[in-house]
Every structure is written in structure tokens, then in C-alpha cells.
Protein backbone atom coordinates (compact mmCIF):
# COMPACT_ATOMS: atom_id res chain seq x y z
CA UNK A 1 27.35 -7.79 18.54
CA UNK A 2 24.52 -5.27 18.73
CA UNK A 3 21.09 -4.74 17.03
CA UNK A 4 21.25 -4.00 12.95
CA UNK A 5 20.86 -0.67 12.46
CA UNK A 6 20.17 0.89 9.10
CA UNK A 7 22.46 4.40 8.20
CA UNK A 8 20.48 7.15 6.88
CA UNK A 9 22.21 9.98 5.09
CA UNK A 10 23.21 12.64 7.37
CA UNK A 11 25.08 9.99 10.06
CA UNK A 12 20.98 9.20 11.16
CA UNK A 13 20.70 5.06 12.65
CA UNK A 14 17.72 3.28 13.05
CA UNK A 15 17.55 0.48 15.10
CA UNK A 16 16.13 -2.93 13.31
CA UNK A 17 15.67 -6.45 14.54
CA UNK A 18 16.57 -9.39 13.02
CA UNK A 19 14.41 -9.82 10.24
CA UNK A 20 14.77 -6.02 9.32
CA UNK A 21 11.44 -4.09 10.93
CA UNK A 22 12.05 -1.39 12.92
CA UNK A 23 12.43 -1.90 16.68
CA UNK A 24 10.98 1.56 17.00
CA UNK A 25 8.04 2.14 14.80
CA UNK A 26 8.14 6.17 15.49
CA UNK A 27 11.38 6.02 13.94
CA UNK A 28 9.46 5.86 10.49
CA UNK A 29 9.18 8.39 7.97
CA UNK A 30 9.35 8.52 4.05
CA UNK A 31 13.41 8.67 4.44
CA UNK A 32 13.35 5.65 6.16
CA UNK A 33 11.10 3.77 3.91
CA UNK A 34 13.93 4.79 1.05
CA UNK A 35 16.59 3.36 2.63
CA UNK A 36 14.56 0.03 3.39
CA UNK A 37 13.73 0.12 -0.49
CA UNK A 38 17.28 0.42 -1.15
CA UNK A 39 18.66 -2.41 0.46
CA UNK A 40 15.49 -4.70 -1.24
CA UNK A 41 16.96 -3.06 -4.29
CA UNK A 42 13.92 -1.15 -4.90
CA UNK A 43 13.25 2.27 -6.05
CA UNK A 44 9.70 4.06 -4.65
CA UNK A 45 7.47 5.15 -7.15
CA UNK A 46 4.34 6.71 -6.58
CA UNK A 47 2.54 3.05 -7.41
CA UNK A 48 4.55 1.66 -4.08
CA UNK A 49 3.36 4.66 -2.26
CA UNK A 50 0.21 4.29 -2.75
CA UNK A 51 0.44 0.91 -1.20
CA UNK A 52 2.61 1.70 1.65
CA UNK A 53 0.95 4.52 2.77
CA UNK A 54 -2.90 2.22 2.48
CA UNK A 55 -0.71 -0.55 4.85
CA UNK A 56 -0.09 2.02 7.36
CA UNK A 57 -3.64 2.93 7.16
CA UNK A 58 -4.54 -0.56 7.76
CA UNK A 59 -2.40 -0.38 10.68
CA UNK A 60 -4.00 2.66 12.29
CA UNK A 61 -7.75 1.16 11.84
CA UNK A 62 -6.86 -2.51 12.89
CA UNK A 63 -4.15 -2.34 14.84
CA UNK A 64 -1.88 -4.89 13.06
CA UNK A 65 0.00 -5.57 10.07
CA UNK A 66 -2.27 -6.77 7.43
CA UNK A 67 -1.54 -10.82 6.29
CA UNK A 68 -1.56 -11.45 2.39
CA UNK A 69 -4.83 -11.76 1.94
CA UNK A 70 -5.98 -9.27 3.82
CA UNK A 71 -3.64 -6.91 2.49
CA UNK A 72 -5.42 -7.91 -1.00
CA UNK A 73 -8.58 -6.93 -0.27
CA UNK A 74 -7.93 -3.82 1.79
CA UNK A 75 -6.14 -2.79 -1.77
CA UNK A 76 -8.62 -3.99 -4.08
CA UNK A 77 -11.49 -2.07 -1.92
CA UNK A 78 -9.55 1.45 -1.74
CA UNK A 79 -7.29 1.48 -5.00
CA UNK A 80 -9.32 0.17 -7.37
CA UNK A 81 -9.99 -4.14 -8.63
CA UNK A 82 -6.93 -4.02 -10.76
CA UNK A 83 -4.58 -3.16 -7.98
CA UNK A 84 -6.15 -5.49 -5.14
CA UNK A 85 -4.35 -8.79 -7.16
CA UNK A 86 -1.93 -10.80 -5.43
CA UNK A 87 0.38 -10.37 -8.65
CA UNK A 88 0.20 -6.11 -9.06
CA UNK A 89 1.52 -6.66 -5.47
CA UNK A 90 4.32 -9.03 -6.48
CA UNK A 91 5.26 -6.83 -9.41
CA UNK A 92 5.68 -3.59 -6.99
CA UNK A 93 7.30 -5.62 -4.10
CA UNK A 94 8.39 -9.01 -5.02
CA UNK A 95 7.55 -12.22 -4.08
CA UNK A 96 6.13 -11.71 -0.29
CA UNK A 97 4.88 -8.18 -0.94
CA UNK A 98 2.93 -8.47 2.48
CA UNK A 99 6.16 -8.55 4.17
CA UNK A 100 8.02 -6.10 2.71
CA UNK A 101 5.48 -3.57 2.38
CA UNK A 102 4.74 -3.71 6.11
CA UNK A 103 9.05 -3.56 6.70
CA UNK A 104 8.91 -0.06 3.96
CA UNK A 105 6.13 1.19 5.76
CA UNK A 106 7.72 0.93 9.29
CA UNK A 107 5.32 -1.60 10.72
CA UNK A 108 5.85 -4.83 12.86
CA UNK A 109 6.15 -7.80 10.55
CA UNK A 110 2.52 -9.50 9.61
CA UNK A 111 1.67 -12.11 12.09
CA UNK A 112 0.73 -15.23 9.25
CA UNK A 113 3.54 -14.55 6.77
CA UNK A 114 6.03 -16.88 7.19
């Protein structure tokens, strides 16, 4: 059996390992991130853009996917107190919103999130 891919409209694939992250992370871009909302069931507002495109952000200037509670107070510092709470992130992306932010946003999965 081969890698999971993900089917785009148009016929497009996207390779994905096993927990779901792209194997490529150039293959990103906001039609991708859809799709990855779509199988979590999700729907991307601007509120979960906001946050996805501050994780990638992360990602340029560190260089990793950020953990929980980093990801908390990289949010709380650029989109405002209210926002940087564990449970705004929860209500956006669930109950591990560290790892599927970084999986929406096209980035390798955070190293301390189990």
C-alpha cells in the first residue's frame, strides 16, 4: 500500500504521512489547508486563519512547529490576550489545537505534542 494522499478538487494529490502532515511542505497552500479542515470536519473562518497563518509565521522565525504552550503565547503576544488562551484555541481547533493547526497550516507535526 502506498503513502495517504489527500484529493484536491481538480484530480490534484498531496502526499501525507501517517499521522496526516504533509510529506512535502511546498505542497501547501490555502486549498490545501481546506481540504485538511474538511476531513477534521472543520470549516475555515477568518478566526482559524488568523491562527494558521501566525503558526506558519512561527515556523519561518523559529524554524519549528510551535508546542502548546508556545503556540499560546506566540498568539496571545500578536492577536491580542483574549485569543492567546489554551481554550479560544480548543474552540477553533478542538482538543489538540497545536496539532492540528500545524497539520492545516502545512507544517511538520510539533515535536512535544503527543
Amino acid at each position: 500500500m502506498g503513502r495517504p494522499a489527500l484529493t484536491l478538487p481538480h484530480g490534484r494529490h498531496v502526499a501525507l504521512d501517517k499521522d496526516g502532515y504533509l510529506a512535502r511542505l511546498s505542497d501547501w497552500d490555502i486549498e490545501v489547508a481546506a481540504a485538511l479542515a474538511h476531513q477534521e470536519g472543520m470549516t475555515l473562518t477568518p478566526a482559524h486563519w488568523d491562527v494558521i497563518n501566525l503558526v506558519r509565521q512561527f515556523y519561518q522565525e523559529f524554524g519549528l512547529s510551535p508546542a502548546t504552550r508556545a503556540l499560546v503565547k506566540y498568539t496571545g503576544q500578536h492577536l491580542g490576550a483574549e485569543k492567546g488562551k489554551s481554550l479560544y484555541l480548543m474552540t477553533l481547533f478542538g482538543g489538540k489545537p497545536a496539532l492540528t493547526i500545524s497539520r492545516l497550516a502545512g507544517l511538520p507535526r510539533p515535536a512535544n505534542c503527543f
